[in-house]
C-alpha atoms as a PDB file:
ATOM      1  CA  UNK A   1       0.000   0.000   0.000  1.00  0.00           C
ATOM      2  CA  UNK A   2       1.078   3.242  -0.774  1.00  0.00           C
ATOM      3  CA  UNK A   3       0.678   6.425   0.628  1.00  0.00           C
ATOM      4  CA  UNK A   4       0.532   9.979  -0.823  1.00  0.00           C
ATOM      5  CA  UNK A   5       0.187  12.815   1.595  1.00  0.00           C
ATOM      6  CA  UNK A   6       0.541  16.550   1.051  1.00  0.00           C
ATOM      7  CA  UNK A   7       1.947  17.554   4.350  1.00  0.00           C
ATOM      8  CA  UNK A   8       3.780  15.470   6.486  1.00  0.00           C
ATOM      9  CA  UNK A   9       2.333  12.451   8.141  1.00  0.00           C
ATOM     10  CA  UNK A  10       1.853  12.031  11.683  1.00  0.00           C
ATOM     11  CA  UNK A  11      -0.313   9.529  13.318  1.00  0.00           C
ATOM     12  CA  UNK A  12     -19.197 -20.397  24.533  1.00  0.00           C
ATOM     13  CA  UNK A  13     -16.279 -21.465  26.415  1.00  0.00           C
ATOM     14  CA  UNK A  14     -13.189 -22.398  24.924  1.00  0.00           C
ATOM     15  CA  UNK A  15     -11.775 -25.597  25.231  1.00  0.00           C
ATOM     16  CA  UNK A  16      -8.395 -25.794  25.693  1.00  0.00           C
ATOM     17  CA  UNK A  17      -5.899 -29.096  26.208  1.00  0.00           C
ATOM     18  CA  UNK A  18      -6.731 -30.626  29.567  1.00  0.00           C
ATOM     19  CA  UNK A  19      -2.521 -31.290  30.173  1.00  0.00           C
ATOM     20  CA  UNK A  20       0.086 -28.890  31.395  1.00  0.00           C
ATOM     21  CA  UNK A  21       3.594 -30.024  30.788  1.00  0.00           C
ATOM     22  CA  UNK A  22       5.832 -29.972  33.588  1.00  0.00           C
ATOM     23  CA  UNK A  23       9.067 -31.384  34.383  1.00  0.00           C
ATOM     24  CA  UNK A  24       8.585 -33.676  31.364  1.00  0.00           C
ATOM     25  CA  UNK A  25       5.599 -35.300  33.157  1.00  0.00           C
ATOM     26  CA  UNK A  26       1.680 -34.654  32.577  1.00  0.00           C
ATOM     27  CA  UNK A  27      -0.162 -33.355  35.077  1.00  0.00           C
ATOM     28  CA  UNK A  28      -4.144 -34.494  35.280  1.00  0.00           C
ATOM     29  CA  UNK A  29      -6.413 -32.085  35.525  1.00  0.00           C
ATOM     30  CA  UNK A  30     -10.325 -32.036  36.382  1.00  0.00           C
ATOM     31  CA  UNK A  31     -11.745 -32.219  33.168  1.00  0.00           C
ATOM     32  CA  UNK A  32     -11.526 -29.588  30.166  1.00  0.00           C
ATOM     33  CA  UNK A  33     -10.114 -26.419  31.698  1.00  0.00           C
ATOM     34  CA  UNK A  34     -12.583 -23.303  31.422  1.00  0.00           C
ATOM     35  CA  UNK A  35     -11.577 -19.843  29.597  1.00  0.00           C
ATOM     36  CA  UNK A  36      -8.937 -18.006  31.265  1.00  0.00           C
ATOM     37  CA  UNK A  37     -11.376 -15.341  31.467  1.00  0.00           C
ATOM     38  CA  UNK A  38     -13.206 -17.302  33.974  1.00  0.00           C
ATOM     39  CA  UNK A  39     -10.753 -18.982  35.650  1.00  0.00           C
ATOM     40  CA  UNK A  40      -9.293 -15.603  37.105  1.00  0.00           C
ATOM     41  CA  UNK A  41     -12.759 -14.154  37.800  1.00  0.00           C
ATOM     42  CA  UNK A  42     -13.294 -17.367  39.974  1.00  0.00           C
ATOM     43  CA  UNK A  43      -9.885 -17.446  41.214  1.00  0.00           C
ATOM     44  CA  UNK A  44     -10.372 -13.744  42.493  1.00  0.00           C
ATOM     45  CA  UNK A  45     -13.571 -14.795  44.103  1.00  0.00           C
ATOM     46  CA  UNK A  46     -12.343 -17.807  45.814  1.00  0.00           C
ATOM     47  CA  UNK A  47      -9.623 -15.738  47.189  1.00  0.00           C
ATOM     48  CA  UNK A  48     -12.387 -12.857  48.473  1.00  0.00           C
ATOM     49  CA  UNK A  49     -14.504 -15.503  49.888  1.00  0.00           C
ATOM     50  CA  UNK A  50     -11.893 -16.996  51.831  1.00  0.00           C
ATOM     51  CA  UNK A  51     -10.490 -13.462  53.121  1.00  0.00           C
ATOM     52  CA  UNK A  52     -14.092 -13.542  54.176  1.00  0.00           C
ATOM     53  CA  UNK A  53     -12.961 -17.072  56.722  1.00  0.00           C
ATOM     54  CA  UNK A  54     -15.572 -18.615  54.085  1.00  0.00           C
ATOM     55  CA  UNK A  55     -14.740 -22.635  54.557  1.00  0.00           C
ATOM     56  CA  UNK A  56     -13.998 -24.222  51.315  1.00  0.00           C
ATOM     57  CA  UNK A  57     -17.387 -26.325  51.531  1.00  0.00           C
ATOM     58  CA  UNK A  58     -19.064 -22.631  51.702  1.00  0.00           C
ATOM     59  CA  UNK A  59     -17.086 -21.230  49.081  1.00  0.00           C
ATOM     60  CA  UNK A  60     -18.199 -23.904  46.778  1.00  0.00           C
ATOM     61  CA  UNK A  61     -21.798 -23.415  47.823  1.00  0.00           C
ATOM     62  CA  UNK A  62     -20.926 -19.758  46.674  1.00  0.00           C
ATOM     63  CA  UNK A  63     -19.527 -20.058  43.960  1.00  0.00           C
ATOM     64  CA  UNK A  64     -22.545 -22.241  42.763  1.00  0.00           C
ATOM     65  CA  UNK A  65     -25.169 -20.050  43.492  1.00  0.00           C
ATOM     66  CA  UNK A  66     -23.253 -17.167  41.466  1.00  0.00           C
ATOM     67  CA  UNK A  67     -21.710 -18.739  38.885  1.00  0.00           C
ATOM     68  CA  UNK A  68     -23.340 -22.621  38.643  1.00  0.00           C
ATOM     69  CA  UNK A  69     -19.754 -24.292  37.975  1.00  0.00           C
ATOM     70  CA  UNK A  70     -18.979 -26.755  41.018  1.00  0.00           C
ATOM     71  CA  UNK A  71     -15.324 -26.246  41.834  1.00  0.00           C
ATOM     72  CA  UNK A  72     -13.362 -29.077  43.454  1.00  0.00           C
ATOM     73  CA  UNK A  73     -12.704 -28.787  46.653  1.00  0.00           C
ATOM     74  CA  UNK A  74      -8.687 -29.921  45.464  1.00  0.00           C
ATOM     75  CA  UNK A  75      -8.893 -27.051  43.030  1.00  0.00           C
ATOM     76  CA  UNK A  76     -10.623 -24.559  46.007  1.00  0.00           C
ATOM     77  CA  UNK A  77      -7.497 -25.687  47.861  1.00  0.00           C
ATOM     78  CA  UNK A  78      -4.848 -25.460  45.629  1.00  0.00           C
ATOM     79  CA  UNK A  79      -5.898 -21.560  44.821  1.00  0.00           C
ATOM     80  CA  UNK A  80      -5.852 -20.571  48.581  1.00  0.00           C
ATOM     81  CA  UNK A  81      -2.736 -22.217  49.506  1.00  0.00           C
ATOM     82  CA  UNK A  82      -1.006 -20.686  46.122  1.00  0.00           C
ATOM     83  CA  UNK A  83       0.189 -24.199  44.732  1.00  0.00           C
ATOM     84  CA  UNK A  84      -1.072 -23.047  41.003  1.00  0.00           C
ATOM     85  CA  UNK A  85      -2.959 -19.728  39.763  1.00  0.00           C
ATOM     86  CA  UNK A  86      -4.823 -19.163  36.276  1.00  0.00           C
ATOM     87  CA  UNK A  87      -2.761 -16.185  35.911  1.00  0.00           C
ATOM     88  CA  UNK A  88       0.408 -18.410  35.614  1.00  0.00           C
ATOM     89  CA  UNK A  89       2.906 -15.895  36.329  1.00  0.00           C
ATOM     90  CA  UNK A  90       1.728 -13.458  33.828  1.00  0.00           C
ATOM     91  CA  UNK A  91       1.476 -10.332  34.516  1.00  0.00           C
ATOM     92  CA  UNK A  92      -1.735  -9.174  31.818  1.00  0.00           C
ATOM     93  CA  UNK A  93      -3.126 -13.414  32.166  1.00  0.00           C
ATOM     94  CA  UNK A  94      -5.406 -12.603  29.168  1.00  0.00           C
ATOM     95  CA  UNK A  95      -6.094  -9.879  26.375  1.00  0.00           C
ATOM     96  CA  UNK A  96      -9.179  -9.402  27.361  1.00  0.00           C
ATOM     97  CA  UNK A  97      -7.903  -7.560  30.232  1.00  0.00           C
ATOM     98  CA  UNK A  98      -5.694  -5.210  28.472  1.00  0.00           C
ATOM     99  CA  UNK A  99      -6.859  -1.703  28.993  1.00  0.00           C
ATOM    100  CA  UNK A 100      -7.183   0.467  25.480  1.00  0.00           C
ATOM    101  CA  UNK A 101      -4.400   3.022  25.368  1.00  0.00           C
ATOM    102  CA  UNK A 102      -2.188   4.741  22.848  1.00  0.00           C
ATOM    103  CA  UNK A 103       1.178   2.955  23.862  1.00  0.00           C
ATOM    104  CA  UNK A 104      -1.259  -0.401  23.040  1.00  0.00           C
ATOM    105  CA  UNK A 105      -2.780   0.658  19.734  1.00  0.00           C
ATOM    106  CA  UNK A 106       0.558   2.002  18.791  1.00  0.00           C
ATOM    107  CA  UNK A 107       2.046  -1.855  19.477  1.00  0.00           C
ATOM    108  CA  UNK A 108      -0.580  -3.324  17.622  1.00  0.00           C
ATOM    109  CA  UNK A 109       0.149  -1.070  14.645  1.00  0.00           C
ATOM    110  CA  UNK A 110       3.720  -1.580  14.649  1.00  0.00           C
ATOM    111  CA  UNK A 111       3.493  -5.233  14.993  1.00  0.00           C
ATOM    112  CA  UNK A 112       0.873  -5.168  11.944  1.00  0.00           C
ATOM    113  CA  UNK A 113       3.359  -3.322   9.834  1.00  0.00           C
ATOM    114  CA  UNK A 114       6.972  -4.891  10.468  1.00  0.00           C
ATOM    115  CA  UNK A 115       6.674  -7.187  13.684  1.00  0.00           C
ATOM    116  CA  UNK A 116       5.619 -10.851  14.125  1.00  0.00           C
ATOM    117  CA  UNK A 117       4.574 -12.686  17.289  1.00  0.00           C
ATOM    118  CA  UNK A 118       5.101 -16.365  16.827  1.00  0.00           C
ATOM    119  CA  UNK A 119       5.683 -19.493  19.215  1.00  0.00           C
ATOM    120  CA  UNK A 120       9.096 -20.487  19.418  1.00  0.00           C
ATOM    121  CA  UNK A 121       9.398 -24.559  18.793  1.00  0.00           C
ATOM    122  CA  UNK A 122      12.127 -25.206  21.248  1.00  0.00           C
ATOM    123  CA  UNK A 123      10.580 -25.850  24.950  1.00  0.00           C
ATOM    124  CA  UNK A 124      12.605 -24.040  27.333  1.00  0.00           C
ATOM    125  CA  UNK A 125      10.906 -24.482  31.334  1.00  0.00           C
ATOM    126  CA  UNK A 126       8.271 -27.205  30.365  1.00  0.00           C
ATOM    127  CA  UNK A 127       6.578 -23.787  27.544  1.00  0.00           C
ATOM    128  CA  UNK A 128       7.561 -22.933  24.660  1.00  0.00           C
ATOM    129  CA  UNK A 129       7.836 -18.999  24.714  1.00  0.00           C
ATOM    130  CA  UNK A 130       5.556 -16.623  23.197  1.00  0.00           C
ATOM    131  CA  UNK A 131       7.753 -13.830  21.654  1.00  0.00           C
ATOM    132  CA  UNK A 132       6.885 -10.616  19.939  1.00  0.00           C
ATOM    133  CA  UNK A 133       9.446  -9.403  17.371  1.00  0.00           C
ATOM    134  CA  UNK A 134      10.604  -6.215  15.644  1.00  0.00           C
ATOM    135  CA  UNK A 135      13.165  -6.248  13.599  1.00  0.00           C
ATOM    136  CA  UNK A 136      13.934  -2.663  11.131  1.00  0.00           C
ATOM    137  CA  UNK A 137      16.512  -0.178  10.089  1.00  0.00           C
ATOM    138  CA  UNK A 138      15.564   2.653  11.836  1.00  0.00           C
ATOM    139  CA  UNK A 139      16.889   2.823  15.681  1.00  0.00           C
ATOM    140  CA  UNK A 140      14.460   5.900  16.554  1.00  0.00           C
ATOM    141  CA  UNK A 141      11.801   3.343  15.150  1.00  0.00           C
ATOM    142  CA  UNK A 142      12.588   0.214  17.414  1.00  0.00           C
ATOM    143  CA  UNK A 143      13.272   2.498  20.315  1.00  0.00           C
ATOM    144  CA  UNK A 144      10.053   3.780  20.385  1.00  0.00           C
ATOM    145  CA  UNK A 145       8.435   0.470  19.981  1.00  0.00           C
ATOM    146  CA  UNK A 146      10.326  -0.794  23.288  1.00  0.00           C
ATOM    147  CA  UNK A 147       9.485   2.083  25.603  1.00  0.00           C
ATOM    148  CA  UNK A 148       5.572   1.757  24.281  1.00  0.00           C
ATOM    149  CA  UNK A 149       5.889  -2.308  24.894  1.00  0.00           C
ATOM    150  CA  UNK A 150       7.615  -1.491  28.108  1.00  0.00           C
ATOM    151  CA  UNK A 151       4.602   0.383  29.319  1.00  0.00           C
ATOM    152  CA  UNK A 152       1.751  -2.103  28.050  1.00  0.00           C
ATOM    153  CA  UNK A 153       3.177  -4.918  29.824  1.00  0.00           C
ATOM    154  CA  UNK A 154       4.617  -2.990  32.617  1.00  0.00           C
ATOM    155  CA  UNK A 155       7.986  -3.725  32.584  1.00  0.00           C
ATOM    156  CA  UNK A 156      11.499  -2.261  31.836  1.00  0.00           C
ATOM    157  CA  UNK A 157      11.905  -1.474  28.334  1.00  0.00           C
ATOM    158  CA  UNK A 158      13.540  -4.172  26.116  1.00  0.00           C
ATOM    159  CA  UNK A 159      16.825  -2.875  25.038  1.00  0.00           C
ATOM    160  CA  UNK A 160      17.661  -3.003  21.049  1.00  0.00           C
ATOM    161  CA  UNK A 161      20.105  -5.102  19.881  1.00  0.00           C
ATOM    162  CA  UNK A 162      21.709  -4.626  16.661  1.00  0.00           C
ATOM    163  CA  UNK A 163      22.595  -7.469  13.912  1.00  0.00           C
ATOM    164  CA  UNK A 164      25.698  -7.454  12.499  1.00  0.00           C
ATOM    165  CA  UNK A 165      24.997  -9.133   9.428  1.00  0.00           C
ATOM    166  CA  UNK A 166      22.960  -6.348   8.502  1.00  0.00           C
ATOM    167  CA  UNK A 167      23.034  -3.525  10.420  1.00  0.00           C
ATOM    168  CA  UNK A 168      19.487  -3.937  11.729  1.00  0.00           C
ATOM    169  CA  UNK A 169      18.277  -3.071  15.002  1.00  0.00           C
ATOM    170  CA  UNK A 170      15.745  -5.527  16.757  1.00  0.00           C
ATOM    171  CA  UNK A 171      13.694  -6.082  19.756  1.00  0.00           C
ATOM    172  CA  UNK A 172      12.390  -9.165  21.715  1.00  0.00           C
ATOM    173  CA  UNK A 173       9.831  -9.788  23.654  1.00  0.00           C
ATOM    174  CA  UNK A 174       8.247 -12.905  25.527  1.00  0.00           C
ATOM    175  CA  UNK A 175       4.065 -12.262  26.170  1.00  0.00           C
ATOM    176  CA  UNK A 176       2.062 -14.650  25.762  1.00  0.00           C
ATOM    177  CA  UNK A 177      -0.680 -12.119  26.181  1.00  0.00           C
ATOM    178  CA  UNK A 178       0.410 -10.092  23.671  1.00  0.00           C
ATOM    179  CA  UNK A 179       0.890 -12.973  21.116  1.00  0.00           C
ATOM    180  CA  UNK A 180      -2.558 -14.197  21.504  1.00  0.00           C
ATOM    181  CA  UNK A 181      -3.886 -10.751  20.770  1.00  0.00           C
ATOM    182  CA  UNK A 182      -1.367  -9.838  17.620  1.00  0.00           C
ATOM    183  CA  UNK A 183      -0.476 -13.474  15.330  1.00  0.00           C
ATOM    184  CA  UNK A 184      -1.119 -13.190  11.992  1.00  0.00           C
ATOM    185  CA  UNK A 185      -3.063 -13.014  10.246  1.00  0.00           C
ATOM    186  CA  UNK A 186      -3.827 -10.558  12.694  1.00  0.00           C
ATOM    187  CA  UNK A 187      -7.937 -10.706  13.868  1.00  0.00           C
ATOM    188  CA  UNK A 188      -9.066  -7.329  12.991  1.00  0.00           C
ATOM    189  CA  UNK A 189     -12.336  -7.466  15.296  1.00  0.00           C
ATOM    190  CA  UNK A 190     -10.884  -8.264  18.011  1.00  0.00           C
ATOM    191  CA  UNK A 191      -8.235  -5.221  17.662  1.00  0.00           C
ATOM    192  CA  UNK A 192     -10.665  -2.736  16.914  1.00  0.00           C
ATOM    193  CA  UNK A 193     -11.430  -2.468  20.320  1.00  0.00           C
ATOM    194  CA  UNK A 194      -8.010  -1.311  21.715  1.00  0.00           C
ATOM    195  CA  UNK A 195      -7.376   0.677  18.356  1.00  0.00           C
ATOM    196  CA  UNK A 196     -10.664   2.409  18.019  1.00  0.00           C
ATOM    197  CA  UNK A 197     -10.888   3.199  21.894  1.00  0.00           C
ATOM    198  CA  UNK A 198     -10.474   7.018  21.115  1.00  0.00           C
ATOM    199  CA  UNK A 199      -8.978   9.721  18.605  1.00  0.00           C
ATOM    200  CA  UNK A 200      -5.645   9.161  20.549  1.00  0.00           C
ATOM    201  CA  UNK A 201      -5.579   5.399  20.103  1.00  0.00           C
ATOM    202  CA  UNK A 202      -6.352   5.542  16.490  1.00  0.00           C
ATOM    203  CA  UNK A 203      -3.853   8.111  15.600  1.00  0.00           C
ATOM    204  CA  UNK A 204      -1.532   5.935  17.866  1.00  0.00           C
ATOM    205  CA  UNK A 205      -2.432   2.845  15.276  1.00  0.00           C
ATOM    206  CA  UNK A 206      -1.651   4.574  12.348  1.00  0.00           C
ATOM    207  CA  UNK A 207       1.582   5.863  13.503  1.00  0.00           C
ATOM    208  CA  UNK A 208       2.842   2.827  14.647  1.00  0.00           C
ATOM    209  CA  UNK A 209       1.164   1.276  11.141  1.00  0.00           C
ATOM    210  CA  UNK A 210       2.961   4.228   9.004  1.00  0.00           C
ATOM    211  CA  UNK A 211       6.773   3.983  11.231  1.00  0.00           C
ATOM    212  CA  UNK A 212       6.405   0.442  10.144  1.00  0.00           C
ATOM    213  CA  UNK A 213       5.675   0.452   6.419  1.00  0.00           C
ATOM    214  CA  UNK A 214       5.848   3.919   5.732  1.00  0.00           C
ATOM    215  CA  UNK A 215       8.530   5.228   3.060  1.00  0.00           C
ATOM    216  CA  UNK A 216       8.494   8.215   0.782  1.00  0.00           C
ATOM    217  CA  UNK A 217       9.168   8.814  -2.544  1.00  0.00           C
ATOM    218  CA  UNK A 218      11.549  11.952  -4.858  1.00  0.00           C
ATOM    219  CA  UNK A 219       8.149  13.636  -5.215  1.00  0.00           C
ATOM    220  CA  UNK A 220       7.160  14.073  -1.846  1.00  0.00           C
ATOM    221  CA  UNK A 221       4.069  11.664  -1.585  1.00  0.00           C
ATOM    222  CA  UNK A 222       4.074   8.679   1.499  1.00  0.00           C
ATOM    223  CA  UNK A 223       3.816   5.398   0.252  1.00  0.00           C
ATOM    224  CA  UNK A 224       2.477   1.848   2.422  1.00  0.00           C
ATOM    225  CA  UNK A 225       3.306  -1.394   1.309  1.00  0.00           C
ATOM    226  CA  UNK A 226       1.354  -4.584   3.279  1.00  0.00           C
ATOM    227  CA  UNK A 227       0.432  -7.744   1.750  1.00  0.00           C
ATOM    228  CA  UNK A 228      -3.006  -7.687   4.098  1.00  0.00           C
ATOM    229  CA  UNK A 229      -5.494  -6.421   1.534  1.00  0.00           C
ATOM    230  CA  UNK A 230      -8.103  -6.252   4.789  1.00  0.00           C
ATOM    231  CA  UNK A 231      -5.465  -4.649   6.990  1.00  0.00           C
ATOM    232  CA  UNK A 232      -5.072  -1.887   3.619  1.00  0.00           C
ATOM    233  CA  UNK A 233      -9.086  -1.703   3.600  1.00  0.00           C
ATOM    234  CA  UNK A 234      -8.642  -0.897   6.959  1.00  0.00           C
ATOM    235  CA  UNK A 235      -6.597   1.792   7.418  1.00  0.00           C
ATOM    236  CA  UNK A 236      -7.872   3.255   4.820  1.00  0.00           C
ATOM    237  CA  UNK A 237     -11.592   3.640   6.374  1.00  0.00           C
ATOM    238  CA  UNK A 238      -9.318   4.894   9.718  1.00  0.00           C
ATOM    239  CA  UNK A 239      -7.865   7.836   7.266  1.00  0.00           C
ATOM    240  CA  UNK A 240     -10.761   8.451   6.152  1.00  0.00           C
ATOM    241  CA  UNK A 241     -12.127   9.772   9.659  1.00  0.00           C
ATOM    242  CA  UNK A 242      -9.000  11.998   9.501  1.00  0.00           C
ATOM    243  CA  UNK A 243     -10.538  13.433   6.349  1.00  0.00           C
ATOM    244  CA  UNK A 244      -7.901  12.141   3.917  1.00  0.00           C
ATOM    245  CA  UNK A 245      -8.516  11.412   0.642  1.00  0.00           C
ATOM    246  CA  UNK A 246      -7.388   7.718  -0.216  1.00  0.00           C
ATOM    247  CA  UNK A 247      -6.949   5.618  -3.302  1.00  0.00           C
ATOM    248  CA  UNK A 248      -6.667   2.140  -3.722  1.00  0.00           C
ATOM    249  CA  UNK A 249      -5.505  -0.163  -2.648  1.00  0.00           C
ATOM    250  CA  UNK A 250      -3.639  -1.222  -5.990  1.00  0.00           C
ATOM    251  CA  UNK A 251      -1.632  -4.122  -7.044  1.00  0.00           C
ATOM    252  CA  UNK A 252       1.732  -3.758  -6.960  1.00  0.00           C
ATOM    253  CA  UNK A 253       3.529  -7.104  -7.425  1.00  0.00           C
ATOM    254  CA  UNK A 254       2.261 -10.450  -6.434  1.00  0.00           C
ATOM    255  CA  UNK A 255       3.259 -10.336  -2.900  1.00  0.00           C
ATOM    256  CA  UNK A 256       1.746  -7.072  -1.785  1.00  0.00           C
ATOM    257  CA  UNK A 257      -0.704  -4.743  -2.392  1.00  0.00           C
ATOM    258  CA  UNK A 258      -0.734  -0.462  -3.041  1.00  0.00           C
ATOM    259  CA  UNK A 259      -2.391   2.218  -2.119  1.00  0.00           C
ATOM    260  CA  UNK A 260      -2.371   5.954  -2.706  1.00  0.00           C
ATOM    261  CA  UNK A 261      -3.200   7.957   0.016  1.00  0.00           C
ATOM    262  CA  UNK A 262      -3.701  11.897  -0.278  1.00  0.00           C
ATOM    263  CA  UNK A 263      -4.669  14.387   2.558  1.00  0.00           C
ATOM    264  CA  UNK A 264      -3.824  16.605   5.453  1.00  0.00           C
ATOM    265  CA  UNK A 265      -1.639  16.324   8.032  1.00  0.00           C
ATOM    266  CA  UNK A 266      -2.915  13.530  10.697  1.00  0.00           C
ATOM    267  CA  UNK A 267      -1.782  14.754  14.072  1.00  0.00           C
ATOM    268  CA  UNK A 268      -2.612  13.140  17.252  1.00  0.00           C
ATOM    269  CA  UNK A 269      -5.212  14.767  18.857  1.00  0.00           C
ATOM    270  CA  UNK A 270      -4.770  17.124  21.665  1.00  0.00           C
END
């Protein structure tokens, strides 16, 4: 896709396995496990109740009458006496419970544009890690990228590496939050939430999108190259609420698709 601007640019439950590797052994569970979702809302309810001095036999009557899912008492137990936790060490368990914000939608753009998220095949701890990847020439670029990250997950920034072989600057990052929310082909209805939150968090979005894939040409205009003719379609109808005039997306070469985008200045909103 390729961009053409006047002015510069600115911008029901889920079954899951039943087995948890660990050590090299399996581990059985009770039955199919539930959504995380749910886990953690009953996980932070078992833990109220028994702040309460709830018994676990009255914490499963509770938790019946609210919610009609009979917890094992071994389960009950477990929980209180912190042997295991749905949130499994993460810090964000789930992306449902990422709040919308501009460092987000920024992420999300970026990571659209030039980044990856993918599952690394190599077990390492009894998991295979969940890492989110961003890999470009320009250091201002990746820099950027990590401080945003650093924030969404709340954490220290990553620190860019470069790569010798060709002069590239890069950035990993394990989330297995984040990797459920951005591997491609990226789910465009579930992002819109965190990208069309606000103003902010769409202008954030196309930023990231545009430092990504963004390059200009000898006659001024700003081009966008992405094989994702949705993901073009896309940003386009986000431009448009900026009020700039789009065309496209065209054909470029087999692997990707253009677009020529004209307009005013897109500035993040004050």
């Amino acid at each position: 896709m390729t961009l053409d601007l006047d002015d510069e640019a600115v911008f029901p439950v889920r079954k899951e396995e039943a087995k948890i590797v660990s050590g090299g052994r399996k581990r059985r569970k009770y039955g199919k496990y539930r959504p995380r979702e749910l886990r953690i809302k009953l996980y932070d309810r078992v833990m109220a109740l028994r702040q309460l001095g709830l018994s676990y036999n009255k914490i499963r009557d509770v938790i019946k009458q609210e919610y009609g899912i009979e917890l094992p008492e071994p389960q009950i137990s477990g929980w209180v006496r912190g042997l295991h936790s749905p949130y499994n060490g993460r810090r964000i368990p789930s992306p449902e419970l990422l709040e919308p914000s501009e460092d987000l939608a920024y992420v999300i753009g970026a990571v659209c544009g030039d980044g990856y998220a993918n599952i690394r095949r190599r077990i390492r701890k009894g998991y295979r890690q969940a890492i989110i990847h961003l890999e470009v020439k320009d250091k201002e670029f990746v820099e950027e990228f990590a401080i945003r990250i650093g924030r969404v997950l709340n954490r220290p920034p990553p620190k860019p590496k470069v790569k010798r072989s060709t002069g590239r600057y890069y950035i990993k990052v394990e989330s297995k939050t984040l990797y459920e929310l951005l591997k491609k082909p990226v789910d465009l209805e579930r992002l819109r939430k965190y990208i069309e939150h606000c103003d902010k968090c769409i202008a954030a979005f196309l930023r990231g999108f545009f430092d990504a894939e963004g390059s200009i040409s000898e006659n001024g205009s700003i081009h966008l190259v992405n094989s994702d003719y949705r993901l073009l379609k896309y940003v386009q109808s986000l431009l448009e609420r900026f009020e700039i005039v789009t065309t496209g997306p065209h054909l470029q070469h087999q692997q990707g698709s253009i677009m020529h985008i004209k307009g005013k200045t897109i500035c993040s909103p004050t």
